[in-house]
N, C-alpha and C. Protein backbone atom coordinates (compact mmCIF):
# COMPACT_ATOMS: atom_id res chain seq x y z
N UNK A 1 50.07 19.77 41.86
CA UNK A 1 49.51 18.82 42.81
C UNK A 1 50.31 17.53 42.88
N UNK A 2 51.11 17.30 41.73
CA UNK A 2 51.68 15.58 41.96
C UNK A 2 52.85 16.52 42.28
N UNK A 3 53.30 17.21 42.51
CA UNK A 3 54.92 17.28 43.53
C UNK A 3 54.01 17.21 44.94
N UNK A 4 53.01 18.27 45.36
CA UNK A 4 52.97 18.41 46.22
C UNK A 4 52.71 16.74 46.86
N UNK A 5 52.00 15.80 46.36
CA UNK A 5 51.56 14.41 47.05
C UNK A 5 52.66 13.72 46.70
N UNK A 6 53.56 13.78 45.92
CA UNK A 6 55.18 13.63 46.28
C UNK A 6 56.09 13.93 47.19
N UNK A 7 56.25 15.36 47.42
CA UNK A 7 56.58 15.55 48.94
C UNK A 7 56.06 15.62 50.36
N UNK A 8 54.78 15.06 50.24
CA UNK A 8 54.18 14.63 51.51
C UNK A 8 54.37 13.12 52.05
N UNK A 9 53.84 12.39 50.75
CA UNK A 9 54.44 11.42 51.03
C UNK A 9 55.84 10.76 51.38
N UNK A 10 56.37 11.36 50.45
CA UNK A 10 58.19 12.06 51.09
C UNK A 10 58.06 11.38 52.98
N UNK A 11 57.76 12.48 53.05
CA UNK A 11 57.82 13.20 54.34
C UNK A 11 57.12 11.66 55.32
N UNK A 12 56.15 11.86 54.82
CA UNK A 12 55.38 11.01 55.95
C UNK A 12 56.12 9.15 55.95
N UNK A 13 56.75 8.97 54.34
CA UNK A 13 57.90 7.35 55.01
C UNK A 13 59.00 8.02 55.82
N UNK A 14 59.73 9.20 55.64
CA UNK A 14 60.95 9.56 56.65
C UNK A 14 60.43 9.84 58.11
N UNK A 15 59.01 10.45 58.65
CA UNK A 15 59.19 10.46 59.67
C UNK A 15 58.37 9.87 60.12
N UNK A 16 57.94 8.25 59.93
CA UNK A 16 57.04 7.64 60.47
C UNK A 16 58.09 6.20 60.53
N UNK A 17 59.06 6.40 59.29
CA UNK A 17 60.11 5.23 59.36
C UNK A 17 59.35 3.84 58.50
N UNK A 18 58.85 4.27 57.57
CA UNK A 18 58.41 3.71 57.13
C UNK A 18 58.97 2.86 55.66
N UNK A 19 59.31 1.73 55.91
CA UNK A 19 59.85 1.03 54.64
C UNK A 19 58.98 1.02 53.23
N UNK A 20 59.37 1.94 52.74
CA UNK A 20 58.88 2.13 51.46
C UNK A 20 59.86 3.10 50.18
N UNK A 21 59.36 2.90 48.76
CA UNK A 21 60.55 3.26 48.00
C UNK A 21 58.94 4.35 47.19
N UNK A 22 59.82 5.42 47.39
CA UNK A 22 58.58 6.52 46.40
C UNK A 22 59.00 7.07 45.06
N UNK A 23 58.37 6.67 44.35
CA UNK A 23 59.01 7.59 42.97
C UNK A 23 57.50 8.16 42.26
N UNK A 24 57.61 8.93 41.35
CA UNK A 24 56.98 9.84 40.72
C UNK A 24 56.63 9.93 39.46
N UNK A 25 55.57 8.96 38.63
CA UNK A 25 55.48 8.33 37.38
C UNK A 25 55.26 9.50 36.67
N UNK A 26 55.88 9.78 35.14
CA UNK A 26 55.62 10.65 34.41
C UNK A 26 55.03 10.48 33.50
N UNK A 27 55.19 8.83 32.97
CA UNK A 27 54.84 8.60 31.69
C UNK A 27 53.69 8.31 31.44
N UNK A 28 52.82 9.29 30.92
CA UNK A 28 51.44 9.35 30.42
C UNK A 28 50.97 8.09 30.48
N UNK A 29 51.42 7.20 29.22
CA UNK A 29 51.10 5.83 29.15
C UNK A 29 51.01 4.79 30.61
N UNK A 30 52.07 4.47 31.30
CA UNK A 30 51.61 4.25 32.39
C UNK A 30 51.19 4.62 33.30
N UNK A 31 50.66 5.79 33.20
CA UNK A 31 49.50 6.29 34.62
C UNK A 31 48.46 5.87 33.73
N UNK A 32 48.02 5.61 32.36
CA UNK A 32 47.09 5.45 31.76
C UNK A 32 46.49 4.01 32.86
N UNK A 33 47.79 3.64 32.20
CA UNK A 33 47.67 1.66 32.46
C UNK A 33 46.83 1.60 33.94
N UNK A 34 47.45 2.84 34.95
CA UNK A 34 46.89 2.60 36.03
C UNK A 34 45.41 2.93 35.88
N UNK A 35 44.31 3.29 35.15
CA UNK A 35 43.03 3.56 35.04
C UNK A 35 43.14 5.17 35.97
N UNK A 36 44.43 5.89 35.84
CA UNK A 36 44.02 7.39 36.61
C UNK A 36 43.88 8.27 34.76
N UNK A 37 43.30 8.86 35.43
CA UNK A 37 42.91 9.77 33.83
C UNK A 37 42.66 11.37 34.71
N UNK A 38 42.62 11.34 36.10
CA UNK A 38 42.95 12.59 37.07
C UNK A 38 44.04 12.53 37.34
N UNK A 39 44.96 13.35 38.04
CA UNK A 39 46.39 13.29 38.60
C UNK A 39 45.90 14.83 39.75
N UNK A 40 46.47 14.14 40.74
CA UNK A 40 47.74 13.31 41.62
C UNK A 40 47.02 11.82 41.58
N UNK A 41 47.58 10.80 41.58
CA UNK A 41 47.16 9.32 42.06
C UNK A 41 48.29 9.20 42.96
N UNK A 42 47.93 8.37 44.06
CA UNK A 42 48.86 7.36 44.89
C UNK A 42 48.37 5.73 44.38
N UNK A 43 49.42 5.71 44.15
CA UNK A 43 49.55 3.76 43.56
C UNK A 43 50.28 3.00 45.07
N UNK A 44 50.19 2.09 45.38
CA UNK A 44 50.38 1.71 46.43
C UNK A 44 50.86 -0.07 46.64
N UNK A 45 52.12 -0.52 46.08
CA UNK A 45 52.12 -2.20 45.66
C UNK A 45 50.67 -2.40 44.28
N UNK A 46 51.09 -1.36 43.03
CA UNK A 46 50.79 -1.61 42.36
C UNK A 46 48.93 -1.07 42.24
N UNK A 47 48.45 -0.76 43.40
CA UNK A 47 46.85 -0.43 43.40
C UNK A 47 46.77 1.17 43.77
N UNK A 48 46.00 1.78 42.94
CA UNK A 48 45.53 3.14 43.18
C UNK A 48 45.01 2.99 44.48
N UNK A 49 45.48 3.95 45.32
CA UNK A 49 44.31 4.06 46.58
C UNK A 49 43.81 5.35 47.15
N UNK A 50 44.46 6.52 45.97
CA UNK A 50 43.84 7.71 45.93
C UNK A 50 44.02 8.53 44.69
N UNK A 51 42.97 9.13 43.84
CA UNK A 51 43.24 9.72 42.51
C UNK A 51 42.49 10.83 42.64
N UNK A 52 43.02 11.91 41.96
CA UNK A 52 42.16 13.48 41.80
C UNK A 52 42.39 14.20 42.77
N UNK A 53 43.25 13.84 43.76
CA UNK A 53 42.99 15.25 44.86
C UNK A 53 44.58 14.80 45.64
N UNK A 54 44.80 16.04 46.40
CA UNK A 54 46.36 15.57 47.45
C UNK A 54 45.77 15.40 48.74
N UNK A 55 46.10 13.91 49.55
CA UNK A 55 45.26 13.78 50.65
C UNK A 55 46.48 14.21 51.66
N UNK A 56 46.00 14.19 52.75
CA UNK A 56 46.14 14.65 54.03
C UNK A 56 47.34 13.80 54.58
N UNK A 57 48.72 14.32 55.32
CA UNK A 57 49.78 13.40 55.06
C UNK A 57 49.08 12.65 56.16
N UNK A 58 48.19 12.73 57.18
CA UNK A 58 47.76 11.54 58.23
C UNK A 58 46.69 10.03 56.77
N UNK A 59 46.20 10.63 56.31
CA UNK A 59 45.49 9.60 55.38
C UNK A 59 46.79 8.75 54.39
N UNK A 60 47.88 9.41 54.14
CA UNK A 60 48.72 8.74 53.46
C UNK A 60 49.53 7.37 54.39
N UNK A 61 49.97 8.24 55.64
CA UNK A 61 50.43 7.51 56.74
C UNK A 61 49.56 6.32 56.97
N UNK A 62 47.72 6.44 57.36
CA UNK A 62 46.92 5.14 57.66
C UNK A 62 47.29 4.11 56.51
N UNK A 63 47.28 5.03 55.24
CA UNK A 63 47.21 4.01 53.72
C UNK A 63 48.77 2.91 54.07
N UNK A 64 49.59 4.03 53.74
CA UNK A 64 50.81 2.75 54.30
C UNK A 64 50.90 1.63 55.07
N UNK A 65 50.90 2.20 56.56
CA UNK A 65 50.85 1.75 57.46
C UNK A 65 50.04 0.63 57.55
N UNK A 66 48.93 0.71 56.88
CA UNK A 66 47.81 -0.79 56.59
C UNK A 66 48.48 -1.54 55.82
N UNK A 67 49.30 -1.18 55.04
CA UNK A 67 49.89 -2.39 53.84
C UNK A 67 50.81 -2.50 54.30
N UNK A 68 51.70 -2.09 55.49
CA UNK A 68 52.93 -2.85 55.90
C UNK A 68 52.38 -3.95 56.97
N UNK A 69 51.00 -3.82 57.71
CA UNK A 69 50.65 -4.75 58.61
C UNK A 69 50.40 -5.96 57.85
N UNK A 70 49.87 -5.59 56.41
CA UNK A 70 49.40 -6.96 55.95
C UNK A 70 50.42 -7.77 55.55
């Protein structure tokens, strides 16, 4: 599940053009830090904004897309 919400998200900054840098945390300890204790999480400028499940690449796209307006 965390490749798959890795390569969606992938997908959805290349074809939406979206300025963002994605990487793929491994280290136990800091996903701890993030309060996920499920995996897949999306962290997002530092805030979880989805944990336990792979969302939908249109829900990843809204998630972005709101934090580049702000």
């Amino acid at each position: 599940n965390c490749k798959s919400l890795e390569h969606i998200t992938r997908e959805v900054v290349e074809k939406n053009g979206i300025d963002a840098t994605v990487s793929k945390v491994e280290d136990i300890v800091e996903i701890m830090n993030y309060g996920v204790m499920k995996t897949p999480a999306l962290v997002v400028d530092g805030k979880v904004e989805i944990k336990g499940r792979v969302p939908s690449a249109e829900e990843i796209r809204q998630i972005l897309t709101k934090k580049q307006i702000l």
